[in-house]
Structures are given as C-alpha cells and as structure tokens.
C-alpha atoms as a PDB file:
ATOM      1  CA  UNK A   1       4.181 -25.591 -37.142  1.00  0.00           C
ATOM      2  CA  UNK A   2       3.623 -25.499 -33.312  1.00  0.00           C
ATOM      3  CA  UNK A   3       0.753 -23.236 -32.207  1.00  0.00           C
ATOM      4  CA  UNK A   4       0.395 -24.146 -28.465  1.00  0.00           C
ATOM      5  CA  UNK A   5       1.322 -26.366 -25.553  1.00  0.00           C
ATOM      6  CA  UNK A   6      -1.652 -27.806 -23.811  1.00  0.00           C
ATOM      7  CA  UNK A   7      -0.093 -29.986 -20.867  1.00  0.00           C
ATOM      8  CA  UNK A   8      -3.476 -31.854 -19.041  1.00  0.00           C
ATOM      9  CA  UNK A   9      -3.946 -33.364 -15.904  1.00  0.00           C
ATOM     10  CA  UNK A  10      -6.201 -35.749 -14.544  1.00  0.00           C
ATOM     11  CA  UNK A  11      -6.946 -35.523 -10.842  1.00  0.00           C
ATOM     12  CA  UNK A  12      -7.408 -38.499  -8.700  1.00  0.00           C
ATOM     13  CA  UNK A  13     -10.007 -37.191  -6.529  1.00  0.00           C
ATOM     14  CA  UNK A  14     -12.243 -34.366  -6.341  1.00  0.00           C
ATOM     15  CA  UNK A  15     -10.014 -33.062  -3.496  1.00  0.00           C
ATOM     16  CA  UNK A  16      -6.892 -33.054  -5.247  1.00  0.00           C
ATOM     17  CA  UNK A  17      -8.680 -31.245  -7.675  1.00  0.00           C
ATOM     18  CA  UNK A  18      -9.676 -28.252  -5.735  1.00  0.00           C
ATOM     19  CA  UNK A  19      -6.244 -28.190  -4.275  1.00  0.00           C
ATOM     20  CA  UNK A  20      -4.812 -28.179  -7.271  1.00  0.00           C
ATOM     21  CA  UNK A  21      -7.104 -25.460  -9.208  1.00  0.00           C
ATOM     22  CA  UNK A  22      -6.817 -23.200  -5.829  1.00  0.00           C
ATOM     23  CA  UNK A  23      -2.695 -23.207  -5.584  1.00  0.00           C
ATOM     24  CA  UNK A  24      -2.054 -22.514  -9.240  1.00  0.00           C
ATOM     25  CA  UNK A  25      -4.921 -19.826  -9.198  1.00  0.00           C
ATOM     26  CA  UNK A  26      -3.021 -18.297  -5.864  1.00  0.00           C
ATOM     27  CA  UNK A  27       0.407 -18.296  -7.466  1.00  0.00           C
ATOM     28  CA  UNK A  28      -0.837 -16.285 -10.578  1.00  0.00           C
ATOM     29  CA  UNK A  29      -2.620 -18.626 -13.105  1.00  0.00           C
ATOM     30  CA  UNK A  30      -5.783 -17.343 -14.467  1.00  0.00           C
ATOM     31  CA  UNK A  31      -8.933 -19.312 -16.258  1.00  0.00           C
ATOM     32  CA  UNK A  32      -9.369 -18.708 -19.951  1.00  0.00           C
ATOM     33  CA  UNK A  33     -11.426 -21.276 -20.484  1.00  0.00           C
ATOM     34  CA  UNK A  34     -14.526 -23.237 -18.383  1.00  0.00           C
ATOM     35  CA  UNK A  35     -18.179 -24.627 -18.920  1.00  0.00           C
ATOM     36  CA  UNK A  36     -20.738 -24.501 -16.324  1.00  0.00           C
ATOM     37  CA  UNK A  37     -19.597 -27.612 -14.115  1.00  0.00           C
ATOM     38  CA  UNK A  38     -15.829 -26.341 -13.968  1.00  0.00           C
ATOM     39  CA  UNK A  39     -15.870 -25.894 -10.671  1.00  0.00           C
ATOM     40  CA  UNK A  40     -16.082 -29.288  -9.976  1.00  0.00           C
ATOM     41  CA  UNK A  41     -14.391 -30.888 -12.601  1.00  0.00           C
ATOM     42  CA  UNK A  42     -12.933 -29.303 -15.006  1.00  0.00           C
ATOM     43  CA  UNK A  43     -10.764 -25.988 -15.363  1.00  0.00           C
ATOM     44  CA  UNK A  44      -7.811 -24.553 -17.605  1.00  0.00           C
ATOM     45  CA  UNK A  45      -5.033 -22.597 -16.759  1.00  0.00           C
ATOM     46  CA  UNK A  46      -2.671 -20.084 -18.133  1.00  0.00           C
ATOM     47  CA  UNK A  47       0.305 -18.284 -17.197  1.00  0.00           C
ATOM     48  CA  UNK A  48       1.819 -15.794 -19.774  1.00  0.00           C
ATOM     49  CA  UNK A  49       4.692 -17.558 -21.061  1.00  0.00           C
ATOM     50  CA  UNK A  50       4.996 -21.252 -21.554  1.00  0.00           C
ATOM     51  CA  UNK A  51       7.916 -23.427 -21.485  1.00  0.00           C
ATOM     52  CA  UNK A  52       9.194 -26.588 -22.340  1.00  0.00           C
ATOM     53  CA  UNK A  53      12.006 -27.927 -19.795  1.00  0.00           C
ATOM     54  CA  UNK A  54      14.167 -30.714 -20.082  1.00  0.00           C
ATOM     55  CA  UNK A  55      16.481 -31.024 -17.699  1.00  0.00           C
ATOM     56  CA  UNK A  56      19.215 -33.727 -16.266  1.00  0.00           C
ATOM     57  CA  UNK A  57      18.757 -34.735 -12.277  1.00  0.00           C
ATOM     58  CA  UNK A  58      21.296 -32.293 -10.163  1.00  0.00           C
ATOM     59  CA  UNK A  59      23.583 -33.860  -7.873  1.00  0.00           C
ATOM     60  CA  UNK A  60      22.362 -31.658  -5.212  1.00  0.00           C
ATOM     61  CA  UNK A  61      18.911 -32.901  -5.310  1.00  0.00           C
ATOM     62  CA  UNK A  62      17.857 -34.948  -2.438  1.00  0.00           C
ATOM     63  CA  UNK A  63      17.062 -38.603  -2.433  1.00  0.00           C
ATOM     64  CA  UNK A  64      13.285 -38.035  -1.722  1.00  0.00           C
ATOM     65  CA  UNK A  65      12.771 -35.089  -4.440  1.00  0.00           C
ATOM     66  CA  UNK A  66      14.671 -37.972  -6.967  1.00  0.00           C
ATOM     67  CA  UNK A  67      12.092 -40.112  -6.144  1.00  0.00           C
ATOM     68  CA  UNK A  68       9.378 -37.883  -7.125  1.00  0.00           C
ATOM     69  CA  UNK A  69      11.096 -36.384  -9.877  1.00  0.00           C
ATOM     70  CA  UNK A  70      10.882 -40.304 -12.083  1.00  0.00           C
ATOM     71  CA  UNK A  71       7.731 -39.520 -13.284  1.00  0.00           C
ATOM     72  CA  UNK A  72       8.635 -36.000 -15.569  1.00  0.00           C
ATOM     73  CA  UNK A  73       5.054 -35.418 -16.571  1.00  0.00           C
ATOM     74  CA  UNK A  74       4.497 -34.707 -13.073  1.00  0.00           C
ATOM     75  CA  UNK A  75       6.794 -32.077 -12.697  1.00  0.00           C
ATOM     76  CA  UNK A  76       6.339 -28.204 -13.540  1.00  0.00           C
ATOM     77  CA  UNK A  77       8.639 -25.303 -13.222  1.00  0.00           C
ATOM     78  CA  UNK A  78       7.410 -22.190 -12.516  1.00  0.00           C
ATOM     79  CA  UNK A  79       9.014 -18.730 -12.529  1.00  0.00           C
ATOM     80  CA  UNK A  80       7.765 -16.363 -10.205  1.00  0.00           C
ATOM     81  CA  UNK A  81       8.533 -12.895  -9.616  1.00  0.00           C
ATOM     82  CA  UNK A  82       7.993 -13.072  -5.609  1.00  0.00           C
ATOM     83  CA  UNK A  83       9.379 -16.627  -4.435  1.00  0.00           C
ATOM     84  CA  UNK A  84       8.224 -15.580  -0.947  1.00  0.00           C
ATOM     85  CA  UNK A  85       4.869 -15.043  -1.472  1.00  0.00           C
ATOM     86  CA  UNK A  86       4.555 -18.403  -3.276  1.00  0.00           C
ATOM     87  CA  UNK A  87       6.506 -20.170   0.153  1.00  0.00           C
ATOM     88  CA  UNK A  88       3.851 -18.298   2.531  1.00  0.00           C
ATOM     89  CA  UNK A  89       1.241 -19.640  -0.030  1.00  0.00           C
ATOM     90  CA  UNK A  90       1.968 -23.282   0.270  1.00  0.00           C
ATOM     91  CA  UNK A  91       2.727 -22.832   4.174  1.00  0.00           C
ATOM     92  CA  UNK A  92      -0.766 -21.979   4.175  1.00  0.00           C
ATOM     93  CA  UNK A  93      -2.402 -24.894   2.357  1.00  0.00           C
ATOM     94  CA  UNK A  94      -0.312 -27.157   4.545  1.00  0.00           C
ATOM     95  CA  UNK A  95       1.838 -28.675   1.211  1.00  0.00           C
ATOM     96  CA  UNK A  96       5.456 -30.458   1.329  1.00  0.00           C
ATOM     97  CA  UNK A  97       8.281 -27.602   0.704  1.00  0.00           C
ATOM     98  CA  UNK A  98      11.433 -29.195  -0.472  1.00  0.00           C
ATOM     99  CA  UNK A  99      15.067 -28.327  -1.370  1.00  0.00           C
ATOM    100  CA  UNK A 100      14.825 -24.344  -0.569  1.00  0.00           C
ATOM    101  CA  UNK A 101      17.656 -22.661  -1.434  1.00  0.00           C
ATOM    102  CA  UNK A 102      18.642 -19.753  -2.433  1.00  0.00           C
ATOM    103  CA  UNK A 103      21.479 -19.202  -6.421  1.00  0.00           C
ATOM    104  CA  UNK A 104      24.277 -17.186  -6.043  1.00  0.00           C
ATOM    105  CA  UNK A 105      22.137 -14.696  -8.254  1.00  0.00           C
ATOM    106  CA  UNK A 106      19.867 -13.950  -5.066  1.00  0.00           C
ATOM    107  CA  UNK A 107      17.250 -16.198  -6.731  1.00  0.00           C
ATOM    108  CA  UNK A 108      15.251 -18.310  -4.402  1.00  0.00           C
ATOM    109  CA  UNK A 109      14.573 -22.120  -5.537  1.00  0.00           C
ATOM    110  CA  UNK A 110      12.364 -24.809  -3.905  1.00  0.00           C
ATOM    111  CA  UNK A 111       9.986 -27.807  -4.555  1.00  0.00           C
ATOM    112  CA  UNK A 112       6.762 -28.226  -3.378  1.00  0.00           C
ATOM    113  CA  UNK A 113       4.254 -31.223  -3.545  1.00  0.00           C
ATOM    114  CA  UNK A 114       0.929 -31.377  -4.998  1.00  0.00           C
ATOM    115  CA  UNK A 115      -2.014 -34.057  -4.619  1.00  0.00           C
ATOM    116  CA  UNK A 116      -1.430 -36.339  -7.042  1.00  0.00           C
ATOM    117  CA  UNK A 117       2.525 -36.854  -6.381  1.00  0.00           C
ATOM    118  CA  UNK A 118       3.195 -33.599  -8.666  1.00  0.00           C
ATOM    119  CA  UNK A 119       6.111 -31.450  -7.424  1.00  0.00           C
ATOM    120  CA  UNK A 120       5.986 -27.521  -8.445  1.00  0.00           C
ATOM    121  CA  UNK A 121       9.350 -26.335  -8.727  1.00  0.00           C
ATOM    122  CA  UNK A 122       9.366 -22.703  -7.682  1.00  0.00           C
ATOM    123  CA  UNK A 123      11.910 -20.126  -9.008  1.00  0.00           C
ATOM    124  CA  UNK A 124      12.812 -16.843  -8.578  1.00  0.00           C
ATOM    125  CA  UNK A 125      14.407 -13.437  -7.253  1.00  0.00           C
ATOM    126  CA  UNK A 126      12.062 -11.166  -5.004  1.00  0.00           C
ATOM    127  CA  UNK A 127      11.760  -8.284  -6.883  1.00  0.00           C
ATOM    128  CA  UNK A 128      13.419  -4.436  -4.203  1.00  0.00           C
ATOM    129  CA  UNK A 129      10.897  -2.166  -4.630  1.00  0.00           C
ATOM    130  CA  UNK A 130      11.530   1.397  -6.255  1.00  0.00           C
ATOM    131  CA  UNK A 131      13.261   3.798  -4.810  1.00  0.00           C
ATOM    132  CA  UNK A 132      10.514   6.458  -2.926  1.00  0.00           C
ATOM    133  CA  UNK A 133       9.950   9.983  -1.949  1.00  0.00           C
ATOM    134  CA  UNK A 134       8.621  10.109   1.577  1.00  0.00           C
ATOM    135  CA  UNK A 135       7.949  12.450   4.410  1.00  0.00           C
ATOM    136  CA  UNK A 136       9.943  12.560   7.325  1.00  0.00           C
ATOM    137  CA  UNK A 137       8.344  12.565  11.033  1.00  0.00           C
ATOM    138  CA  UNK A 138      10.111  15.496  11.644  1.00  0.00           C
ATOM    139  CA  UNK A 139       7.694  18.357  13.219  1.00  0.00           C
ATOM    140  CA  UNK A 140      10.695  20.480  14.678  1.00  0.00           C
ATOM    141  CA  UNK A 141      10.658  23.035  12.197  1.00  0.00           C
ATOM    142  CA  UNK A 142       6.987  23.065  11.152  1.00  0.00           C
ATOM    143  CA  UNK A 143       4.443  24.664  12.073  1.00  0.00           C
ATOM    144  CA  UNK A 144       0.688  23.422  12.450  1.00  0.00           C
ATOM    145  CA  UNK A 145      -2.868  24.947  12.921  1.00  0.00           C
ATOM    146  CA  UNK A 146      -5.465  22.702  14.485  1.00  0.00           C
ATOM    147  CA  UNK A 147      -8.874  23.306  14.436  1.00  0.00           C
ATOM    148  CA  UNK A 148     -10.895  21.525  17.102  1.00  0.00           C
ATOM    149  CA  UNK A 149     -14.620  21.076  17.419  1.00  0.00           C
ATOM    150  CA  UNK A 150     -16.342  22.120  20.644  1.00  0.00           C
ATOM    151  CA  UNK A 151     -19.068  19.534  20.094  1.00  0.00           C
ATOM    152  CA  UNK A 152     -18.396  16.147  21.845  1.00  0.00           C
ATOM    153  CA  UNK A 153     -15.561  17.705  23.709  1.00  0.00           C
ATOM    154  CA  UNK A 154     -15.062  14.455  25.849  1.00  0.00           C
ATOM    155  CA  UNK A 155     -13.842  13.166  22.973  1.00  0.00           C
ATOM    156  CA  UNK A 156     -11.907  15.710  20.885  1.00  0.00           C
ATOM    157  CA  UNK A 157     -10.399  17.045  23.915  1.00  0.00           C
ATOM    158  CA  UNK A 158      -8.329  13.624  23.737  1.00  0.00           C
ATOM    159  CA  UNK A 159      -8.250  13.634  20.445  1.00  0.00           C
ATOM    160  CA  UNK A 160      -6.501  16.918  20.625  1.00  0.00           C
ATOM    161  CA  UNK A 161      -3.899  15.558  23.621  1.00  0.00           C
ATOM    162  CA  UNK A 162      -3.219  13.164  21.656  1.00  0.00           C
ATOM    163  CA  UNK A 163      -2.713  15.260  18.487  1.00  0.00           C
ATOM    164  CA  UNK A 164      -0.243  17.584  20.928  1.00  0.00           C
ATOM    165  CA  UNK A 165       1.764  14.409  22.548  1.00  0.00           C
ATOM    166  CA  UNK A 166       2.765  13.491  18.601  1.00  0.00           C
ATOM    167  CA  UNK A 167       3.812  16.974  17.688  1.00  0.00           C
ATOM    168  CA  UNK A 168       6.049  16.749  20.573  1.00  0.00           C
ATOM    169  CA  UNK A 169       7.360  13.352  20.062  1.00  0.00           C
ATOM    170  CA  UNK A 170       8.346  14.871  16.581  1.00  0.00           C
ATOM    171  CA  UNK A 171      10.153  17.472  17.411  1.00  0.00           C
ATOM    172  CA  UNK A 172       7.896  20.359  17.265  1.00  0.00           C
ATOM    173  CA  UNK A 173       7.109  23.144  20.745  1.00  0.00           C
ATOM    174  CA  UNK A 174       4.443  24.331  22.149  1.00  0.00           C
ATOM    175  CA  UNK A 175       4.584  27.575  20.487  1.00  0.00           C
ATOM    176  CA  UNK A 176       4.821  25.464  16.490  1.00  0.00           C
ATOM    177  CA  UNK A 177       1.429  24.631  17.516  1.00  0.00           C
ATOM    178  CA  UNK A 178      -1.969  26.912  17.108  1.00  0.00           C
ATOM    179  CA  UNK A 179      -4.924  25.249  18.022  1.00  0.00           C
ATOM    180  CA  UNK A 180      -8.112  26.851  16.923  1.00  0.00           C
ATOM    181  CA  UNK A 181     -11.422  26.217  18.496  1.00  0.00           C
ATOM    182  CA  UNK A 182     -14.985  26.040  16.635  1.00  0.00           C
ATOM    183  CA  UNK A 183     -18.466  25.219  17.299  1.00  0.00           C
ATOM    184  CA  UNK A 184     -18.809  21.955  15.527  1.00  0.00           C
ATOM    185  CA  UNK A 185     -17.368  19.519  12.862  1.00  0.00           C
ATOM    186  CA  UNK A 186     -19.790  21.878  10.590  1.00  0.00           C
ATOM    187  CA  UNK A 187     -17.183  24.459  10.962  1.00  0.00           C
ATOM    188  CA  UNK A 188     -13.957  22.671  10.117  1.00  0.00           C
ATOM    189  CA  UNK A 189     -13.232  22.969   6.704  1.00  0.00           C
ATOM    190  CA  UNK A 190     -13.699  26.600   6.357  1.00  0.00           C
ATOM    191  CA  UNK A 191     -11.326  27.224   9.336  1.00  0.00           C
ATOM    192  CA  UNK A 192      -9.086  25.335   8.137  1.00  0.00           C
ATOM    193  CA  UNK A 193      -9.495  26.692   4.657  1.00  0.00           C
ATOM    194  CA  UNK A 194      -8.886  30.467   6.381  1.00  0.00           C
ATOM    195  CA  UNK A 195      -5.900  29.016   8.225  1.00  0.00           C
ATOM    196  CA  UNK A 196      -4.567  27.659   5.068  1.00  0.00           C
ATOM    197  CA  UNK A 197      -4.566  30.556   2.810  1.00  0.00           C
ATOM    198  CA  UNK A 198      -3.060  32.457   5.632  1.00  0.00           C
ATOM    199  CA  UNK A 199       0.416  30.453   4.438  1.00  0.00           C
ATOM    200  CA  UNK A 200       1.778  30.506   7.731  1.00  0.00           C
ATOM    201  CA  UNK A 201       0.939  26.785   8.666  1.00  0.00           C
ATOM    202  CA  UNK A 202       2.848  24.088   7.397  1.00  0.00           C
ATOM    203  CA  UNK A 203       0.126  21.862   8.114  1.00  0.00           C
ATOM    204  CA  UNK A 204      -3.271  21.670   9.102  1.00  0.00           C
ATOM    205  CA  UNK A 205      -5.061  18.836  11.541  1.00  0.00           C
ATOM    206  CA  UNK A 206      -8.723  18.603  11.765  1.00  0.00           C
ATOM    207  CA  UNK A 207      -9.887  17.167  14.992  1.00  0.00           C
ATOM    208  CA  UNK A 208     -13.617  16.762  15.133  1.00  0.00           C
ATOM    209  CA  UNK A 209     -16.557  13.761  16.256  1.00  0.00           C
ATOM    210  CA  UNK A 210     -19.400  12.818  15.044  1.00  0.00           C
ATOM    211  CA  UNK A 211     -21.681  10.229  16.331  1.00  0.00           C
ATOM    212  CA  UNK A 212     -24.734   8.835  14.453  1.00  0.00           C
ATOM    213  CA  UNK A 213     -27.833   9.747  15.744  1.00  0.00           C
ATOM    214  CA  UNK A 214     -31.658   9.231  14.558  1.00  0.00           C
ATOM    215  CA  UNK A 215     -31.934  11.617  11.636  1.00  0.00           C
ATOM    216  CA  UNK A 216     -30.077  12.334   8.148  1.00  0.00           C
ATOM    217  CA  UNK A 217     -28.179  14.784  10.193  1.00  0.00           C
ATOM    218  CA  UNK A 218     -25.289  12.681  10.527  1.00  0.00           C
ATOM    219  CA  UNK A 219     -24.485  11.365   6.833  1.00  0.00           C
ATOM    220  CA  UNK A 220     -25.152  15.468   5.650  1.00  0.00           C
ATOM    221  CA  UNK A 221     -22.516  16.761   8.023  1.00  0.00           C
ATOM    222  CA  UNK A 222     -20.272  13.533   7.305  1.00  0.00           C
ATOM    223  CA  UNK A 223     -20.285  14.105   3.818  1.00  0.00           C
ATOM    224  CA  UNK A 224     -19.798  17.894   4.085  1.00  0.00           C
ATOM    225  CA  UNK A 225     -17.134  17.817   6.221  1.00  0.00           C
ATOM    226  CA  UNK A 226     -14.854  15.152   4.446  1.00  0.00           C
ATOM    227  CA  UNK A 227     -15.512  17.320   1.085  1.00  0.00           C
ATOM    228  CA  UNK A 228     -14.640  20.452   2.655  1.00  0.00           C
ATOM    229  CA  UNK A 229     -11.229  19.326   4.474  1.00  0.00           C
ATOM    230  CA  UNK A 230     -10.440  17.281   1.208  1.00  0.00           C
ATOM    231  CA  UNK A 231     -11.284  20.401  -1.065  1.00  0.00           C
ATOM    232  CA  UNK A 232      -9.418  22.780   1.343  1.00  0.00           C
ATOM    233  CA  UNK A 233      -6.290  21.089   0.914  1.00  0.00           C
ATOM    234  CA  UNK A 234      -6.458  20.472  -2.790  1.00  0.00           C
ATOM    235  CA  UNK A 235      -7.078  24.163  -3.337  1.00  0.00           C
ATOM    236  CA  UNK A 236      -4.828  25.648  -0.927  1.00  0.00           C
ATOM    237  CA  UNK A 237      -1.978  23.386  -1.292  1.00  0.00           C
ATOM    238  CA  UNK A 238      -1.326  23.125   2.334  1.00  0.00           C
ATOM    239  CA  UNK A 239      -2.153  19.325   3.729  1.00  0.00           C
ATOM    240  CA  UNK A 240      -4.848  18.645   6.055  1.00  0.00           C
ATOM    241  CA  UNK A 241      -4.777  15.792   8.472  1.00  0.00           C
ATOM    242  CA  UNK A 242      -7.658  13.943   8.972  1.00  0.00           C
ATOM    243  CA  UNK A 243      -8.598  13.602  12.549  1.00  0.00           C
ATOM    244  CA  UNK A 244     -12.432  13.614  13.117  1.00  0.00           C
ATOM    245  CA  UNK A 245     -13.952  10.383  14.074  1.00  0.00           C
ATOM    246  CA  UNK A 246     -17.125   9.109  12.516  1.00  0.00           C
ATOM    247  CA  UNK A 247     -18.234   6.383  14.642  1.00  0.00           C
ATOM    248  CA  UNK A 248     -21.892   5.407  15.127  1.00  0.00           C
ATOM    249  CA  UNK A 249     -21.934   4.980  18.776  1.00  0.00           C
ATOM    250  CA  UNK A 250     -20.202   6.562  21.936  1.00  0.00           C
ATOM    251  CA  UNK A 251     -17.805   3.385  22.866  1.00  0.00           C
ATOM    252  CA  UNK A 252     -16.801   3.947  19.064  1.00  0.00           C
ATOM    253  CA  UNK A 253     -15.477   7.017  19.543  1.00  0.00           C
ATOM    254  CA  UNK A 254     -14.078   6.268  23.081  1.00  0.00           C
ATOM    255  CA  UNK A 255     -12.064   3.683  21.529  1.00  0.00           C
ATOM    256  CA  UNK A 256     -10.474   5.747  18.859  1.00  0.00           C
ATOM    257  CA  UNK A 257      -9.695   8.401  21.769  1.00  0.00           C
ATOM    258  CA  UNK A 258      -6.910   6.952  23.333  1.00  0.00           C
ATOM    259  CA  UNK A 259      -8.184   2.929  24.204  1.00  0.00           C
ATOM    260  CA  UNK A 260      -7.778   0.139  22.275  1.00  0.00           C
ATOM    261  CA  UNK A 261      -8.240   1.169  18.818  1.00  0.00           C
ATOM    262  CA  UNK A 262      -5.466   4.204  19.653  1.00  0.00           C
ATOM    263  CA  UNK A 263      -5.489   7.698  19.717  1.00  0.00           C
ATOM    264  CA  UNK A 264      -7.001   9.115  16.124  1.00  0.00           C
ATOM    265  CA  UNK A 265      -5.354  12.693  16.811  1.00  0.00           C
ATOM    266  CA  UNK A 266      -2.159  11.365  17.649  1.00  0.00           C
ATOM    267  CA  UNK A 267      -2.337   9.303  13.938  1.00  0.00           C
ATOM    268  CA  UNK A 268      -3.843  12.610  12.409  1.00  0.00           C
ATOM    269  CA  UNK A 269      -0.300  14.981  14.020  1.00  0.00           C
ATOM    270  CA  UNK A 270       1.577  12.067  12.023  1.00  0.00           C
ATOM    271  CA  UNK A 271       0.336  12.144   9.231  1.00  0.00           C
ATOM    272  CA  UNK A 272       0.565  16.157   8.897  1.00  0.00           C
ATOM    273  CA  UNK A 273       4.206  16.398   9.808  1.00  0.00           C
ATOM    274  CA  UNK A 274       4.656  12.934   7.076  1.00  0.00           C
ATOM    275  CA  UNK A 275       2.699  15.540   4.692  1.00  0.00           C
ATOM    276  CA  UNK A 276       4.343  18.337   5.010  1.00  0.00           C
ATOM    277  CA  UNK A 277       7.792  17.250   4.834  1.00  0.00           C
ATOM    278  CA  UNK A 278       6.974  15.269   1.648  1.00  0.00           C
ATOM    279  CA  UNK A 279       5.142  18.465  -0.015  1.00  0.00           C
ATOM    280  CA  UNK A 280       8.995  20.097   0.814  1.00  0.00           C
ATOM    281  CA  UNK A 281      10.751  17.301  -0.428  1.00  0.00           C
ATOM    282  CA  UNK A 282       8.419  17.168  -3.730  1.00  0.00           C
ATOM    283  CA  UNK A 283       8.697  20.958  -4.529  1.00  0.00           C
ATOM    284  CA  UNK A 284      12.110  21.184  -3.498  1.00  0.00           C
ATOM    285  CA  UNK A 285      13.232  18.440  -6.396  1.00  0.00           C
ATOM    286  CA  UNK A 286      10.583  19.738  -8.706  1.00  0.00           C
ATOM    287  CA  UNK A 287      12.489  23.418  -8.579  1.00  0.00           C
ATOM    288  CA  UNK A 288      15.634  21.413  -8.810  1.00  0.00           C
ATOM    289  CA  UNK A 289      14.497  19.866 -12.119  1.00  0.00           C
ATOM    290  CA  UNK A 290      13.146  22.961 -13.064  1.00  0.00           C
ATOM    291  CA  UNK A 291      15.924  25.129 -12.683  1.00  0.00           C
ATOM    292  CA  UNK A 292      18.247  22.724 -14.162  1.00  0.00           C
ATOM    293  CA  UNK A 293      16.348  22.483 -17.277  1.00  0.00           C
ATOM    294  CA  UNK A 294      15.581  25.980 -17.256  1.00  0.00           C
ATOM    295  CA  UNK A 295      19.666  26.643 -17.302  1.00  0.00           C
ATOM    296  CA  UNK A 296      20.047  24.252 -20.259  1.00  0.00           C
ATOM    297  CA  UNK A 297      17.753  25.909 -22.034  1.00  0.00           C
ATOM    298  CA  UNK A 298      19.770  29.181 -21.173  1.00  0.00           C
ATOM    299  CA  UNK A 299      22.465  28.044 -22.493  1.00  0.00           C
ATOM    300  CA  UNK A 300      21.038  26.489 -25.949  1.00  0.00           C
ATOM    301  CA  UNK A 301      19.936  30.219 -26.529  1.00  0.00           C
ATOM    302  CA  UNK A 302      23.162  32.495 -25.696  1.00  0.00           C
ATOM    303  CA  UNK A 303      24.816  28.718 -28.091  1.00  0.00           C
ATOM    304  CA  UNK A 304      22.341  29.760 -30.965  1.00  0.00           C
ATOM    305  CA  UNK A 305      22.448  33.653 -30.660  1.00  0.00           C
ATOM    306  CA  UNK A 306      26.246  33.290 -31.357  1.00  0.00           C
ATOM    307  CA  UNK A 307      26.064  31.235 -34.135  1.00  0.00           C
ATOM    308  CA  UNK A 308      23.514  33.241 -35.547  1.00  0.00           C
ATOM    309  CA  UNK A 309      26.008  36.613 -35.086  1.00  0.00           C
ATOM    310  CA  UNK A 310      29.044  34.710 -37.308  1.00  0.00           C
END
C-alpha cells in the first residue's frame, strides 16, 4: 500500500538551486530532512498535505504557459491560504508571473516560473480576517489625567502639547483634561496610580523623559517606571498611556518631541482614548453576556420550582 509521495528534483545549477530552496521555503515549505552540506546541495521539503494532480490543458491557458506545461513533471500546484502574499513573494525574487486571474469563488490563480523551466501554479482565496473589538478615537466624552514630569521640561512640555492637540482632535475640551505635574519620571506611576483609584479618569497618560547618562541611574529609573505605569493599570483597571521617552541622547528625545520621528504625547493621547473606549466596549458586551445568561438561568429555576410544586 502507498505510504508516501517523494517527488525529486535535480537542479541544473547551484543557482537554481538556492532559488528554488528559498521560494518554496518563503511560500510555507519547511525542511524535515538535511545532512551537513544541504545548504549547498541538497534539501527536502514538506508541505502538510500532498497531492497528486492530473489534469487536462484548459482552453484558457495561454500559448506560452502550454509550452511550459509539456513537460508535467515540471509542474506543481500549490494551495495557499494568502495568494497575495505568494504574488508579492515572487515580485520580489524577480520570477515570471503568468495567467493571474481571479474564480468566480473569489479564489486567486496564477503561474509562476522557476529556474529550471518549472512553473508553480499558485491557488487560492485570501483568507477576511475575524471580526474585532476595537476602540474608537473618540475622546469627547472621556475624561483623562496626565501626569507630567518636571524634569527635562524642554521636552515633556512638547510632549504634553502634543498630548493636548490629540485630545482635541478627538473630541475631548479643555476642561476633560487634568494635567498633573511631578518632580520626575520617578514619580509617575504612583500619581498615576492615585489618579486611577480616584475612578474619575477614564484614562491616564504618562508623559515623562529620560535620557541616558553615565551611571546605572538611568536603566533603575527605566525599569521602575515602566513596572510601575504597567502595574498601575493592571491593578486599577483604568489604562495608562505610555508617553515617556527613553532615548539615550538629547537629539533622541528632540526627535520624538514633535520632529521627524513625531510627537510621542500626541501617539500616547491616542492610544488612551483607543483604550478607554475599548475597556467600554469590552465590559459593556461582557455585562451583556452576563446578564443574558444570568436571565436564562432565572428562568430554568422559576421552570424547575414549578415542576417540582405539581
């Protein structure tokens, strides 16, 4: 009885080879078996189903892909569950695309060439991602504490504009916005903690710089002052934004203030408002779920009390 289908290929030059071993390895083929000179001359391939295909020419293929198509050994079909990633693939190694089309299932065919006069026909329908729950930038109902370091105020002082120009762009006033001043990046994440378990911010963005200097004094604060804002908003429940810069020089920073690397507070007001409409669109279809399920449950009691009564 047939155990396996071992299809092999000579290449005709160590070129075609690597070509070859590269494309199918790109498109999803993995090694499963090599020796110690594979690289350069040897190397098998699997997928994780195998098929044998016989097939009769189609009338709509073109002269040239008829051509190629005389020698059957040299052609393989391969099903793919993202036709367009394969296409940008073989764009990119510069190979011959032929005969792309697209079924009336929304499946995506084509051809393309190989070294060695093999042809690669491509299959497929592009798989729609799943439906997602996301946050709205929406900041006009919101409001937001932000807690600003004093230190390097040339910088978080744009940081902060910045942070204020995308709460506005949202949506949100002057008066949705508290912003809360401290000594230092130090001092962030137990302001913000405070702030948080006050319950009156929908958000919190922490707006802070550090810049490396000569002593361990930089990677202790970093490391504080990531755990604190990350442990702040795990505990509390209320998201923190992420808006102090860790550069390790000056025209770091200055970039990530508002030049070419954009403004990090203005990213940081995003992502808060993004967060905190998604935390009300969670809860709010959690308590949905919950109070459906909680009614059905209702109702299998009063169902069993009755029966219980007759």
């Amino acid at each position: 009885m047939l155990k396996s289908l071992h299809i092999g290929h000579y290449a005709s030059t160590p070129e075609a080879f690597r070509t070859l071993v590269q494309f199918f390895e790109a498109i999803g083929f993995e090694r499963v078996a090599a020796h110690k000179d594979s690289d350069r001359r040897s190397a098998v391939l699997s997928s994780p189903l195998a098929l044998l295909s016989i097939n009769a020419l189609a009338p709509q293929y073109s002269p040239e892909v008829v051509e190629r198509l005389k020698d059957v050994a040299k052609l393989l079909v391969v099903e793919v569950t993202n036709p367009d990633d394969v296409f940008s693939i073989a764009q990119r190694m510069k190979l011959n695309v032929f005969s792309d089309s697209g079924w009336s299932t929304g499946q995506r065919s084509f051809m393309i060439e190989l070294p060695d006069e093999i042809m690669v026909s491509v299959r497929g329908k592009p798989e729609s991602p799943p439906a997602a729950t996301e946050g709205k930038l929406d900041a006009s109902d919101k409001r937001f504490a932000l807690v600003v370091s004093r230190f390097n105020s040339f910088i978080t002082e744009r940081l902060l504009a910045g942070a204020l120009d995308g709460l506005r762009r949202m949506g949100a006033s002057d008066g949705q916005a508290h912003v809360v001043r401290v000594p230092g990046a130090f001092e962030i994440p137990s302001t913000a903690r405070t702030l948080a378990e006050t319950k009156k911010y929908d958000a919190i963005i922490c707006i802070g710089c550090l810049l490396r200097g000569d002593t361990a004094h930089y990677d202790v604060i970093v490391n504080e002052v990531t755990r604190g804002i990350g442990q702040s908003a795990q505990e509390t429940g209320v998201p923190h934004a992420f808006g102090v810069l860790t550069c390790d020089t000056l025209e770091q920073a200055i970039d990530r203030a508002g030049l070419k690397m954009g403004n990090k507070g203005f990213e940081a007001a995003l992502a808060a408002a993004e967060m905190a409409n998604l935390k009300r669109a969670v809860v709010g279809r959690s308590s949905s779920v919950v109070g459906k399920s909680e009614a059905k449950n209702r109702k299998a009691r009063r169902s069993s009390n009755t029966k219980s009564k007759h």
